[in-house]
N, C-alpha and C. Protein backbone atom coordinates (compact mmCIF):
# COMPACT_ATOMS: atom_id res chain seq x y z
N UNK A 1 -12.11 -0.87 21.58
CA UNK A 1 -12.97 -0.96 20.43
C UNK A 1 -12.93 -2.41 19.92
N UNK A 2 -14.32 -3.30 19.54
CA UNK A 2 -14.28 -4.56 19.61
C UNK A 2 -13.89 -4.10 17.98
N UNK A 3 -13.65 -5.45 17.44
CA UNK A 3 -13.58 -6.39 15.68
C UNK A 3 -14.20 -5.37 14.79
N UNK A 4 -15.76 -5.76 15.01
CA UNK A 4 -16.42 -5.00 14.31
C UNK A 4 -16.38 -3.80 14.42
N UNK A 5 -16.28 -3.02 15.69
CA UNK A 5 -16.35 -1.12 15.47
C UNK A 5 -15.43 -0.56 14.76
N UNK A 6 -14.20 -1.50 15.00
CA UNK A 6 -13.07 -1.30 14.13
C UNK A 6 -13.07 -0.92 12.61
N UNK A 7 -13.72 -2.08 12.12
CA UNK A 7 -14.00 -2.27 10.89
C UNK A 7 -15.09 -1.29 10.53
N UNK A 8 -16.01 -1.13 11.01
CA UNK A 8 -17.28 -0.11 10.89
C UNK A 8 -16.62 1.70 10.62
N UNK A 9 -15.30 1.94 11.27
CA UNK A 9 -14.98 2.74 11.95
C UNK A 9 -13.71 2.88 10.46
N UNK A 10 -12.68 2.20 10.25
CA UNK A 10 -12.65 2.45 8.99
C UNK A 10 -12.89 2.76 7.58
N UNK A 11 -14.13 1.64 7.68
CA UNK A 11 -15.05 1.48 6.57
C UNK A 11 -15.53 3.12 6.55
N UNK A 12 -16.17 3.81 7.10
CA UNK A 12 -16.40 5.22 7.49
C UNK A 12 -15.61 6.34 7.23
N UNK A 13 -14.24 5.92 7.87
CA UNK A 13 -13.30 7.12 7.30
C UNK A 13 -12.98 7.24 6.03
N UNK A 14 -12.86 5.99 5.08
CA UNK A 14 -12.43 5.89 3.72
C UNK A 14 -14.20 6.43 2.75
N UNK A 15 -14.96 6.69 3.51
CA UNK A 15 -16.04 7.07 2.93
C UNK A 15 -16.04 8.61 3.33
N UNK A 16 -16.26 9.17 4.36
CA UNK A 16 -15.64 10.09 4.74
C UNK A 16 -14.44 11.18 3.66
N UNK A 17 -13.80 10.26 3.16
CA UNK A 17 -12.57 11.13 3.10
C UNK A 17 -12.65 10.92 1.39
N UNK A 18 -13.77 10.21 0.92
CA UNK A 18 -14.11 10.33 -0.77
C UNK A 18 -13.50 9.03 -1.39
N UNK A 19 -12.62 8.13 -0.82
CA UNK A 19 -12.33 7.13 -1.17
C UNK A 19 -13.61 5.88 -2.07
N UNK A 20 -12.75 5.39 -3.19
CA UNK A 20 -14.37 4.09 -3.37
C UNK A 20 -13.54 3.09 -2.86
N UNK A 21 -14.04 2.14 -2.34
CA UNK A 21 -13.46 1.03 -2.16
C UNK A 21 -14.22 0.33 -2.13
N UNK A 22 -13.72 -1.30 -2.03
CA UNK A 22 -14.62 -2.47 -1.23
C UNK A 22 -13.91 -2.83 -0.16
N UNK A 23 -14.74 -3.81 -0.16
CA UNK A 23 -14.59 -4.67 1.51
C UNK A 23 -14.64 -5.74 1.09
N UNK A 24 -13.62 -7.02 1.27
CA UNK A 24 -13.49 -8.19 1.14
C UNK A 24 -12.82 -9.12 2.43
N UNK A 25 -12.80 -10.43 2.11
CA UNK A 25 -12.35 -11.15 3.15
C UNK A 25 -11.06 -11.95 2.65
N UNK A 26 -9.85 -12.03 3.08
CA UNK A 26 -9.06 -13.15 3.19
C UNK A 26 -9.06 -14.00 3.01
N UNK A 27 -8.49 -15.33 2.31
CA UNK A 27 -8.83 -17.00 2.59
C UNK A 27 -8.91 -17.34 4.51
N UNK A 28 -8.39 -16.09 5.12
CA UNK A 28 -7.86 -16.76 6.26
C UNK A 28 -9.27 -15.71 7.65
N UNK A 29 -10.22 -15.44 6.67
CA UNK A 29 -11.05 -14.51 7.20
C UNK A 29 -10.47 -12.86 7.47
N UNK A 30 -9.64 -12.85 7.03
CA UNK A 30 -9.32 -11.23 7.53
C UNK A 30 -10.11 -10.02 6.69
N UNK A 31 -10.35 -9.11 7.19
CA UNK A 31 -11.01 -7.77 6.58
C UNK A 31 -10.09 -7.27 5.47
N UNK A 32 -9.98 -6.53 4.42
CA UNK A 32 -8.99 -5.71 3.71
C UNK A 32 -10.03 -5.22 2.86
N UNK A 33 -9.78 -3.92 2.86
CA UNK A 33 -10.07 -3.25 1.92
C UNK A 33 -9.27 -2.44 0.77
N UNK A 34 -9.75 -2.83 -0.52
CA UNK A 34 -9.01 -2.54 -1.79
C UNK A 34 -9.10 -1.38 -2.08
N UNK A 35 -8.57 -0.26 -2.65
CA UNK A 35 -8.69 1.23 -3.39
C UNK A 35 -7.89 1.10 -4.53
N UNK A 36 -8.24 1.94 -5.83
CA UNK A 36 -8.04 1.74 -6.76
C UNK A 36 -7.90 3.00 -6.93
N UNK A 37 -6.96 4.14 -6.97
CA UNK A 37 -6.85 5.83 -7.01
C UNK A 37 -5.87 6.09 -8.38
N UNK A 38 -6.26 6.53 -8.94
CA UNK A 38 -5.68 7.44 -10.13
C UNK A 38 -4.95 8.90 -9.49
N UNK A 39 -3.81 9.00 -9.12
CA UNK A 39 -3.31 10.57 -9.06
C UNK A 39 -3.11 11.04 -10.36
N UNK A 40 -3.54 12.04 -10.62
CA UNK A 40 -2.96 13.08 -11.57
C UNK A 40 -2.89 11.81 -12.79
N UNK A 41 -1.78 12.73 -13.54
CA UNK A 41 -1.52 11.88 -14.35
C UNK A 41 -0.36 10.61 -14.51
N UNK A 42 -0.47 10.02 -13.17
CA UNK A 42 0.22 8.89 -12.71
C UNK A 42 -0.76 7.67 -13.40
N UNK A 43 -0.28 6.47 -13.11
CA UNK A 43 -1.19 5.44 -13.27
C UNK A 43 -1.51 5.08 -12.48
N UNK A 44 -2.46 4.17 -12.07
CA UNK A 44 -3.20 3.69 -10.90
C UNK A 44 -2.45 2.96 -10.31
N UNK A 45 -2.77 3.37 -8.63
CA UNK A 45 -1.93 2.50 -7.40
C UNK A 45 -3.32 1.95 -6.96
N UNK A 46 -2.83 0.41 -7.00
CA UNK A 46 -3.49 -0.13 -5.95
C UNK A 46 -3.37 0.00 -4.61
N UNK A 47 -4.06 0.21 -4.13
CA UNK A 47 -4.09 -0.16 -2.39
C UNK A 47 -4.46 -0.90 -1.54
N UNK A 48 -4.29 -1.66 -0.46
CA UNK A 48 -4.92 -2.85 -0.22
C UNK A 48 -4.43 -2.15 1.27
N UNK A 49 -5.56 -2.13 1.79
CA UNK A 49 -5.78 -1.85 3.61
C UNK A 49 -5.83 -3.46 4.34
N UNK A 50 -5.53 -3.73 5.68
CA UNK A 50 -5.96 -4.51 6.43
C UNK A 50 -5.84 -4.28 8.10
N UNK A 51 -6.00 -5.20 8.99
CA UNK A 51 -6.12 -4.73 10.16
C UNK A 51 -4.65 -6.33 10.90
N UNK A 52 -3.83 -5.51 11.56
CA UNK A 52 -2.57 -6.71 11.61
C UNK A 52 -1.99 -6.36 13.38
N UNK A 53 -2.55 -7.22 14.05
CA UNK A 53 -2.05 -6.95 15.36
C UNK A 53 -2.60 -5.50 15.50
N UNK A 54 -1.85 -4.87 15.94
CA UNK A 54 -1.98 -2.76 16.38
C UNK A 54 -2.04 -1.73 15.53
N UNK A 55 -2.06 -2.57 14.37
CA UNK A 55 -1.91 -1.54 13.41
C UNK A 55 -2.75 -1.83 12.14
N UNK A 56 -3.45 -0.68 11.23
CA UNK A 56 -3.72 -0.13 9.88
C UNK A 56 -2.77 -0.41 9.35
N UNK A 57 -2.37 -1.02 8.66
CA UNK A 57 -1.70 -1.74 7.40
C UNK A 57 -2.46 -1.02 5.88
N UNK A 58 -1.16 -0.22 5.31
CA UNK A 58 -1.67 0.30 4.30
C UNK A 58 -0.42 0.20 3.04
N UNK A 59 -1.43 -0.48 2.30
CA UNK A 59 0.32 -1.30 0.92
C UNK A 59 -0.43 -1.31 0.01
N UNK A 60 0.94 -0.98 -1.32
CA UNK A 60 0.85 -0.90 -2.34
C UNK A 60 1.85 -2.43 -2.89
N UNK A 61 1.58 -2.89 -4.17
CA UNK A 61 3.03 -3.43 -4.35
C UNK A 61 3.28 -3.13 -5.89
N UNK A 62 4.74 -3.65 -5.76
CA UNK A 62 5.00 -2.72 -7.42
C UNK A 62 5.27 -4.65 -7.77
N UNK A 63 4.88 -4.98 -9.45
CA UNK A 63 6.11 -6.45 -9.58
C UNK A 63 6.57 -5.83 -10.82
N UNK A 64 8.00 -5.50 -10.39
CA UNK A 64 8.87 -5.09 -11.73
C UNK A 64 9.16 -5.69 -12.67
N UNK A 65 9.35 -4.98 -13.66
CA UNK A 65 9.07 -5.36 -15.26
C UNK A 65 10.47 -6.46 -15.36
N UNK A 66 12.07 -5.89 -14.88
CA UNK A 66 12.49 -6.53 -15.01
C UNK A 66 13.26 -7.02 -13.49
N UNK A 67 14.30 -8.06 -13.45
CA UNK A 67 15.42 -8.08 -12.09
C UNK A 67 15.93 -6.82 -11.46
N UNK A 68 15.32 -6.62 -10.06
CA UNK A 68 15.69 -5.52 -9.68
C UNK A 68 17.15 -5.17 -9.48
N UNK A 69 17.50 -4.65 -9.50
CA UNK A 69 19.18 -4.60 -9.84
C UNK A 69 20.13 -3.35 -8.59
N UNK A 70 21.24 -3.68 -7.80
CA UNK A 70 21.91 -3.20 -6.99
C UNK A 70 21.85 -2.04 -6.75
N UNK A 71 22.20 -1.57 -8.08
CA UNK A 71 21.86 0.60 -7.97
C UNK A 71 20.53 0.87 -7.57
N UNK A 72 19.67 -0.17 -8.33
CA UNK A 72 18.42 0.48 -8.26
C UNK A 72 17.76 0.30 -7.00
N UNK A 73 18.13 -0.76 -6.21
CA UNK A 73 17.97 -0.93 -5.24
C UNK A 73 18.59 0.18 -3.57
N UNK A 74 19.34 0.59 -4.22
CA UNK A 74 20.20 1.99 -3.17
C UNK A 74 18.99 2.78 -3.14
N UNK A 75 18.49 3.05 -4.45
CA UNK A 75 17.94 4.22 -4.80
C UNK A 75 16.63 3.88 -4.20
N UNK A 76 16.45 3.09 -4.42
CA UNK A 76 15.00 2.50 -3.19
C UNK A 76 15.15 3.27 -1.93
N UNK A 77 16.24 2.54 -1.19
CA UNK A 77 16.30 2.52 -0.23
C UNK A 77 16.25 4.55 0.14
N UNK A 78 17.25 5.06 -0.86
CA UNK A 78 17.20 6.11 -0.61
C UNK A 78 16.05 7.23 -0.44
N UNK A 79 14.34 6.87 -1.27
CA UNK A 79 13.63 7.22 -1.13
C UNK A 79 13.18 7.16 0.17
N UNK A 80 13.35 5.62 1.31
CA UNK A 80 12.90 5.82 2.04
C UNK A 80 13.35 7.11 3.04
N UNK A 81 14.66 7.95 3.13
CA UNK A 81 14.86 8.98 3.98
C UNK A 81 14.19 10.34 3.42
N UNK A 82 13.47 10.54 2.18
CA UNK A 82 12.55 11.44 2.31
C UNK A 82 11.14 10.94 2.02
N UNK A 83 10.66 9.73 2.79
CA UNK A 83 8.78 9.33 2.86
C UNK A 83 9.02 9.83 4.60
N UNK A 84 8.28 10.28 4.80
CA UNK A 84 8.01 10.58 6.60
C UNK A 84 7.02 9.49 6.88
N UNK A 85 6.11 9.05 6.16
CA UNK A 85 5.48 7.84 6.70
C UNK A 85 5.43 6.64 5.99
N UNK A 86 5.60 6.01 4.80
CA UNK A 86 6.16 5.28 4.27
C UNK A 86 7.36 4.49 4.31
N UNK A 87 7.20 3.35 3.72
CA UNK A 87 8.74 3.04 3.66
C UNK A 87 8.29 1.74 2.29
N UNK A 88 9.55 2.14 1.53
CA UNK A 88 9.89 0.93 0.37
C UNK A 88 10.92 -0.10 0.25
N UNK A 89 10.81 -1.26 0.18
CA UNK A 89 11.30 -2.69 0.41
C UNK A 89 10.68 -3.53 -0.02
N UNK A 90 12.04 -4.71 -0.45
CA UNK A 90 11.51 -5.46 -1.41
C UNK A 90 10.11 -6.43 -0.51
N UNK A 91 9.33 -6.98 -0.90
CA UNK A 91 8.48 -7.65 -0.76
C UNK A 91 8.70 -8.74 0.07
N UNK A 92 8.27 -9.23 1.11
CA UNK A 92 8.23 -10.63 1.73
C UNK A 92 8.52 -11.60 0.59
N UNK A 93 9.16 -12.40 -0.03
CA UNK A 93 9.34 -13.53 -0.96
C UNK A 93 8.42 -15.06 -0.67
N UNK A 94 8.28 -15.02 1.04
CA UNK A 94 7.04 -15.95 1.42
C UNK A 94 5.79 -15.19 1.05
N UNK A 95 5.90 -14.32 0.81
CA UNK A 95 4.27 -13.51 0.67
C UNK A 95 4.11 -13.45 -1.17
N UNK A 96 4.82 -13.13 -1.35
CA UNK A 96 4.64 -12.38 -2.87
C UNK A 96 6.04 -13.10 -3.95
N UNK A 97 5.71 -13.06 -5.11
CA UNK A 97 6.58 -13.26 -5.81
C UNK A 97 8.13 -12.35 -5.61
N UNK A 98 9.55 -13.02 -5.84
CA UNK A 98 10.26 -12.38 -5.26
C UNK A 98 10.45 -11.08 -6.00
N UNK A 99 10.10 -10.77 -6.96
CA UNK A 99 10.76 -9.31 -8.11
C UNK A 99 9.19 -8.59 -7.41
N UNK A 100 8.53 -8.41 -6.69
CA UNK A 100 7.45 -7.87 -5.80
C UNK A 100 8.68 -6.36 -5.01
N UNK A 101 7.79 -5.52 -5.46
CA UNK A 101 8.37 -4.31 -4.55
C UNK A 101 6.88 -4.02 -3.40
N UNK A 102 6.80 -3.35 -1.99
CA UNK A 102 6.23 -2.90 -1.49
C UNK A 102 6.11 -1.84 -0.55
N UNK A 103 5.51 -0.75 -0.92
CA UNK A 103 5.26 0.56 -0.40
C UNK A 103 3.94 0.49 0.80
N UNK A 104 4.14 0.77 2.00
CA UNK A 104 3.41 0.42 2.69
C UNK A 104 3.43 1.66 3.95
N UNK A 105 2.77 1.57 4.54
CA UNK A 105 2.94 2.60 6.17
C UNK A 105 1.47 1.83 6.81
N UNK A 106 2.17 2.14 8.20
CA UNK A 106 1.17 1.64 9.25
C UNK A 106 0.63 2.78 9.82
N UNK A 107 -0.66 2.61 10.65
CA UNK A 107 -1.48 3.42 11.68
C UNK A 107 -1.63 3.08 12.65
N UNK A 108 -1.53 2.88 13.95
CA UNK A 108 -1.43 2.54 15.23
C UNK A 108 -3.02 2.39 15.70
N UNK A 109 -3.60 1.41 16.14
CA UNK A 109 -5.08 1.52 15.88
C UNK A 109 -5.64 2.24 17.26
N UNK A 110 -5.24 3.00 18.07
CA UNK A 110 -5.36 3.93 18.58
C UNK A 110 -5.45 5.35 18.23
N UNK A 111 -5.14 5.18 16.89
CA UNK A 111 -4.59 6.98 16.39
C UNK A 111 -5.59 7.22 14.78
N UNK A 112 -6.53 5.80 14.54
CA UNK A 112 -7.28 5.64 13.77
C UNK A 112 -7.63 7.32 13.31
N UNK A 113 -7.41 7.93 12.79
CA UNK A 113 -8.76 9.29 12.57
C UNK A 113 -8.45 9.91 11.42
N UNK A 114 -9.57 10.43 10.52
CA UNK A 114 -9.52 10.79 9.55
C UNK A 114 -7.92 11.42 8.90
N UNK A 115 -7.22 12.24 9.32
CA UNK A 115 -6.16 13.28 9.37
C UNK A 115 -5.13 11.68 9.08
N UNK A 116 -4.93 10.85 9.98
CA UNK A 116 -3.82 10.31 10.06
C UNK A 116 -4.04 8.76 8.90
N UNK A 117 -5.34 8.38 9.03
CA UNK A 117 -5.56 7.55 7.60
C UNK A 117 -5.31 8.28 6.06
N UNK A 118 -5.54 9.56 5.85
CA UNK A 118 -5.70 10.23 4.87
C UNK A 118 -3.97 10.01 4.37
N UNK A 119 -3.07 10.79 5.25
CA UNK A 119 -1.92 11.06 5.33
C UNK A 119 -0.99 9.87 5.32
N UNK A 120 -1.41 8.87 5.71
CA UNK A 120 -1.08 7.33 5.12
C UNK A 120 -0.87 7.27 4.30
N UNK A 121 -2.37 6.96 3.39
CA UNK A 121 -2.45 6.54 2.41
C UNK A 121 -1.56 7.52 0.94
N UNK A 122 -1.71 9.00 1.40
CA UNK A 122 -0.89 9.56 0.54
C UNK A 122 0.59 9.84 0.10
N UNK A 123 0.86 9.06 1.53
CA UNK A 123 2.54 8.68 1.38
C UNK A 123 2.47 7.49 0.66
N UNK A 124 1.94 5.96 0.69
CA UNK A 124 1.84 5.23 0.29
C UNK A 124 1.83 5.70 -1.08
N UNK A 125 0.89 6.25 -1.72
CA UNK A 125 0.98 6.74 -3.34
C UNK A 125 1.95 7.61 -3.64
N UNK A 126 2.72 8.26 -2.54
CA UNK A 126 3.56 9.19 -3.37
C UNK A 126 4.84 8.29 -3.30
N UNK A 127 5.02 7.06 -1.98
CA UNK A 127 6.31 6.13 -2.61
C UNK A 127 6.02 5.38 -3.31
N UNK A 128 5.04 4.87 -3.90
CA UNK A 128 4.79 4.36 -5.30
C UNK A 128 5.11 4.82 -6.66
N UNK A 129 4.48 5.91 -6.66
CA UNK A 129 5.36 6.98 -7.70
C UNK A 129 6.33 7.21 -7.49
N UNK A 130 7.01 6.92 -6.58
CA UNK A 130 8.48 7.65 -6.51
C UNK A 130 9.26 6.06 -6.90
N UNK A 131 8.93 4.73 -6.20
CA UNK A 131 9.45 3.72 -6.51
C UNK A 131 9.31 3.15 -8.20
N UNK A 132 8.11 3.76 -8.61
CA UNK A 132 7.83 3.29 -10.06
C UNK A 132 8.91 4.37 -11.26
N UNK A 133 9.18 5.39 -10.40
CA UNK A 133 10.65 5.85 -11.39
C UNK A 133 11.23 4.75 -11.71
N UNK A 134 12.08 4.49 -10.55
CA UNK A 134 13.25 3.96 -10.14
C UNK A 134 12.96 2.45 -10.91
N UNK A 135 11.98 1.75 -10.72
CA UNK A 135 11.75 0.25 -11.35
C UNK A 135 10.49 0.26 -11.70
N UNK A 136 10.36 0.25 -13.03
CA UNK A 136 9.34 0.25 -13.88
C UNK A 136 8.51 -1.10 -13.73
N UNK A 137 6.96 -0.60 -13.27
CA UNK A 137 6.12 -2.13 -13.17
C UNK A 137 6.42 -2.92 -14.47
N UNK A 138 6.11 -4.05 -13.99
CA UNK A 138 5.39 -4.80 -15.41
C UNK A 138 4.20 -4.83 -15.54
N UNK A 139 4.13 -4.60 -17.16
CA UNK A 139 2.65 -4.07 -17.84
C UNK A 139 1.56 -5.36 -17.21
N UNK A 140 0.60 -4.69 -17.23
CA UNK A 140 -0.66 -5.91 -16.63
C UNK A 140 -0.83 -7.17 -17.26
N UNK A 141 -0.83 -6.79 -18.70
CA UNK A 141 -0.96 -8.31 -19.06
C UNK A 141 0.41 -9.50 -18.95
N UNK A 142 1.48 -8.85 -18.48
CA UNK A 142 2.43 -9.87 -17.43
C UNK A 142 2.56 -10.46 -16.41
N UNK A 143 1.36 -9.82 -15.41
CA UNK A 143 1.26 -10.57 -14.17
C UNK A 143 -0.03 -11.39 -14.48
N UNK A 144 -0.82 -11.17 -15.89
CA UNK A 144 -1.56 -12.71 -15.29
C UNK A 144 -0.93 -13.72 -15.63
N UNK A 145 -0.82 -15.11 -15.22
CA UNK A 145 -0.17 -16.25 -15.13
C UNK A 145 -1.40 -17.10 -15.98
């Protein structure tokens, strides 16, 4: 499947499956698409899709309110042995500010299909909620600079 079917072919399933999103580009040209989902009465997870070597790349990130701290950090880790497709860790520090948490799971771009994007993305939101126990974001008007 060339660049574009790829992209055509995502773009589709997240329509498909009731998602709103957009479609934007990278400084560096790459595809990603943003989702903006309200569960229940959670607060909104961002989502940010992209396409990375073999895989659907599907991330959330948390930037905590305050220094993430040793216990709380176990307890991270401990969520990850009940996400089956997820996993939570602190953030690349070259990528993101270092107090950056990120909830993420991949898709193998062979295995692209409705069932297994869906099921992604809902681990992704449920270790978000589960990481936003544990370390409380900081409120929005703290991350603008």
């Amino acid at each position: 499947m060339d660049a574009q079917q790829l992209i055509r072919n995502v773009s589709k399933i997240l329509a498909d499956l009731d998602f709103f999103f957009t479609v934007g580009r990278t400084a560096s040209g790459d595809v990603v698409w943003s989702l903006d989902l309200q569960p229940s009465e959670y607060s909104a997870v961002d989502i940010r899709i992209n396409i990375n070597n073999a895989y659907l790349n599907i991330v959330s990130t948390i930037r905590a309110k305050d220094p993430i701290t040793e216990p709380q950090l176990r307890t991270l880790m401990q969520i990850n042995s009940r996400l089956a497709l997820a996993r939570v860790a602190l953030a690349p520090p070259d990528v993101v500010p270092s107090d950056m948490l990120a909830v993420w799971a991949d898709v193998a771009l062979d295995k692209i299909f409705p069932d297994s994007v869906k099921n992604a993305i809902g681990a992704v939101v449920a270790g978000t909620i589960e990481a936003r126990k544990v370390v409380p974001a900081a409120p929005v008007t703290e991350l603008q600079d």
